[in-house]
N, C-alpha and C. Protein backbone atom coordinates (compact mmCIF):
# COMPACT_ATOMS: atom_id res chain seq x y z
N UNK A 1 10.10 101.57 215.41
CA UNK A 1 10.70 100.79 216.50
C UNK A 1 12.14 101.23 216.74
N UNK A 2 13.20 101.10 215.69
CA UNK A 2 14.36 101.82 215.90
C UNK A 2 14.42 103.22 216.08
N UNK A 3 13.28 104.44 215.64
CA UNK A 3 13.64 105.06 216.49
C UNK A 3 13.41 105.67 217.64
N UNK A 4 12.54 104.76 218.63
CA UNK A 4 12.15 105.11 219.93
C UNK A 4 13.13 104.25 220.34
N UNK A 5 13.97 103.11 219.65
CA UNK A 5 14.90 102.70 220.75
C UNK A 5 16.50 103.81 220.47
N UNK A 6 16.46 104.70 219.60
CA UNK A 6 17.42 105.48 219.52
C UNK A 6 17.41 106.31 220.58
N UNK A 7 15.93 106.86 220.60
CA UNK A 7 15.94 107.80 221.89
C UNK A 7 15.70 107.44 223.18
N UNK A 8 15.13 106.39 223.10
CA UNK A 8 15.56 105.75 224.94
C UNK A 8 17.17 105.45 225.01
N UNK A 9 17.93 105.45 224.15
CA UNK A 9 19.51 104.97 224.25
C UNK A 9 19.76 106.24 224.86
N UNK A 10 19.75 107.74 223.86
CA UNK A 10 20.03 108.70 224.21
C UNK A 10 19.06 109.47 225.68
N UNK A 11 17.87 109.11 225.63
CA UNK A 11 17.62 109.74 226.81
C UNK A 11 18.18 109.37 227.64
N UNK A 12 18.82 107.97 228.29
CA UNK A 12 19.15 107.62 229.25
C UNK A 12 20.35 108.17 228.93
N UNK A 13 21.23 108.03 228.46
CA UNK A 13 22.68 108.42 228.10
C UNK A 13 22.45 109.94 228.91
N UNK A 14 21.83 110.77 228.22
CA UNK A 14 21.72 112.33 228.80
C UNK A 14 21.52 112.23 230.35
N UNK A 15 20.23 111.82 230.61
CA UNK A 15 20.35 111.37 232.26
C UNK A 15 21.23 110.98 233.15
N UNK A 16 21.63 109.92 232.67
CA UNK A 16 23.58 108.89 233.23
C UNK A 16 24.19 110.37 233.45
N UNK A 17 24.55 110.65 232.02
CA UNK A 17 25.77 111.85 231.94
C UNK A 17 25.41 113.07 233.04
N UNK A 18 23.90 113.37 232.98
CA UNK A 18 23.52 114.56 233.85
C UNK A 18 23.79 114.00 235.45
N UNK A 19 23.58 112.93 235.64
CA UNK A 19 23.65 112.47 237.08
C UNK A 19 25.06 112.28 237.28
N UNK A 20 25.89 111.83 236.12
CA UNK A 20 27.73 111.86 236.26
C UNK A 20 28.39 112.85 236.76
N UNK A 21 27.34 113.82 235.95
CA UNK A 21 28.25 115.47 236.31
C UNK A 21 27.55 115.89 237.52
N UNK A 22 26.67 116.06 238.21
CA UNK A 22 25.94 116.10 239.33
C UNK A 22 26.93 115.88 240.26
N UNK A 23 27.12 114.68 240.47
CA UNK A 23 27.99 114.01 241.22
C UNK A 23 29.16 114.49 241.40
N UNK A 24 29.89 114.94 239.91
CA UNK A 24 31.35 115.75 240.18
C UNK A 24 31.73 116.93 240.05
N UNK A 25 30.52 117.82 239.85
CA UNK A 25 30.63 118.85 239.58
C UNK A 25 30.27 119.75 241.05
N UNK A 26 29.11 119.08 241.47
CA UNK A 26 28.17 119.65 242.34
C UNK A 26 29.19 120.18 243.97
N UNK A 27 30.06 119.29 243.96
CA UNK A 27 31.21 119.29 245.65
C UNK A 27 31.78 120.92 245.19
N UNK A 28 32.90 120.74 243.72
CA UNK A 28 33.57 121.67 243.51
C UNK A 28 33.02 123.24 243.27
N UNK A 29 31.97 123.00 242.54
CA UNK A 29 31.19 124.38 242.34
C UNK A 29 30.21 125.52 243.31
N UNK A 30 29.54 124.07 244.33
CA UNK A 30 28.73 124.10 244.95
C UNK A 30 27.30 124.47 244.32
N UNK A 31 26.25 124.90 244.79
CA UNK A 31 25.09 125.11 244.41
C UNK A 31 24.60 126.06 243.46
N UNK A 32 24.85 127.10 243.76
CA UNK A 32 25.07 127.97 242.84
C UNK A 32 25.48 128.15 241.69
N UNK A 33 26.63 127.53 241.32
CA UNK A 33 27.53 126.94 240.52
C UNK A 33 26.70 126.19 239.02
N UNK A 34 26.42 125.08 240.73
CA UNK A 34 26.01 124.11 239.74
C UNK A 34 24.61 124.29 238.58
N UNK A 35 24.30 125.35 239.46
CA UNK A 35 22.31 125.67 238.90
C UNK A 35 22.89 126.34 237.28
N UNK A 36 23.72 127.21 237.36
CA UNK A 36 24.58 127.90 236.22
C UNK A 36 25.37 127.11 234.96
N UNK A 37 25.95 126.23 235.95
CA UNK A 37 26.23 125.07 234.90
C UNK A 37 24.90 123.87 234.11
N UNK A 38 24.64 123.86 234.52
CA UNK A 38 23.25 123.20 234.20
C UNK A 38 22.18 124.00 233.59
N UNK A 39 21.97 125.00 233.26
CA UNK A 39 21.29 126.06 232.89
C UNK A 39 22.55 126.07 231.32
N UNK A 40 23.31 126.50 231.16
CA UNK A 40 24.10 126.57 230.33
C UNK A 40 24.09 125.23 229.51
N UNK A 41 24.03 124.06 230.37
CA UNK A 41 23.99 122.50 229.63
C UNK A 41 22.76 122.40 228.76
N UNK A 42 22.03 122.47 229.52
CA UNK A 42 20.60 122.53 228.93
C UNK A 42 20.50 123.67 227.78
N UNK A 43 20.88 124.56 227.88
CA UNK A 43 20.80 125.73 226.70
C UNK A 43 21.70 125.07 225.15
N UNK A 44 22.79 124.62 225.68
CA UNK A 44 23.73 123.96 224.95
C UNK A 44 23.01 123.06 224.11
N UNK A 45 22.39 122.27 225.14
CA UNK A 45 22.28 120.68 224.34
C UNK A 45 20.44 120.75 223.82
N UNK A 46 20.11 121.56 224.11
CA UNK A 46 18.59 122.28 223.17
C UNK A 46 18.54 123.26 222.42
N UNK A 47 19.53 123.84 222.09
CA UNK A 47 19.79 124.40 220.86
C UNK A 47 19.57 125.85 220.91
């Protein structure tokens, strides 16, 4: 039980955060950018 509620804490957390940076990343970088940055996040945060 605690730890599927660990990882619904963190999945959502990752999501929030991915949709945070979406939001502020996505104007300054633009599209391109952003696909690169996110490609790199994901590489990062999966090891």
């Amino acid at each position: 039980m605690r730890r599927t509620l660990v990882k619904w804490i963190f999945a959502t957390d990752l999501l929030g955060s991915g949709i945070v940076w979406s939001i502020l990343i996505l104007p300054l970088v633009g599209r391109k950018g952003h696909y690169a940055l996110a490609r790199l996040w994901w590489a990062a945060s999966c090891g």
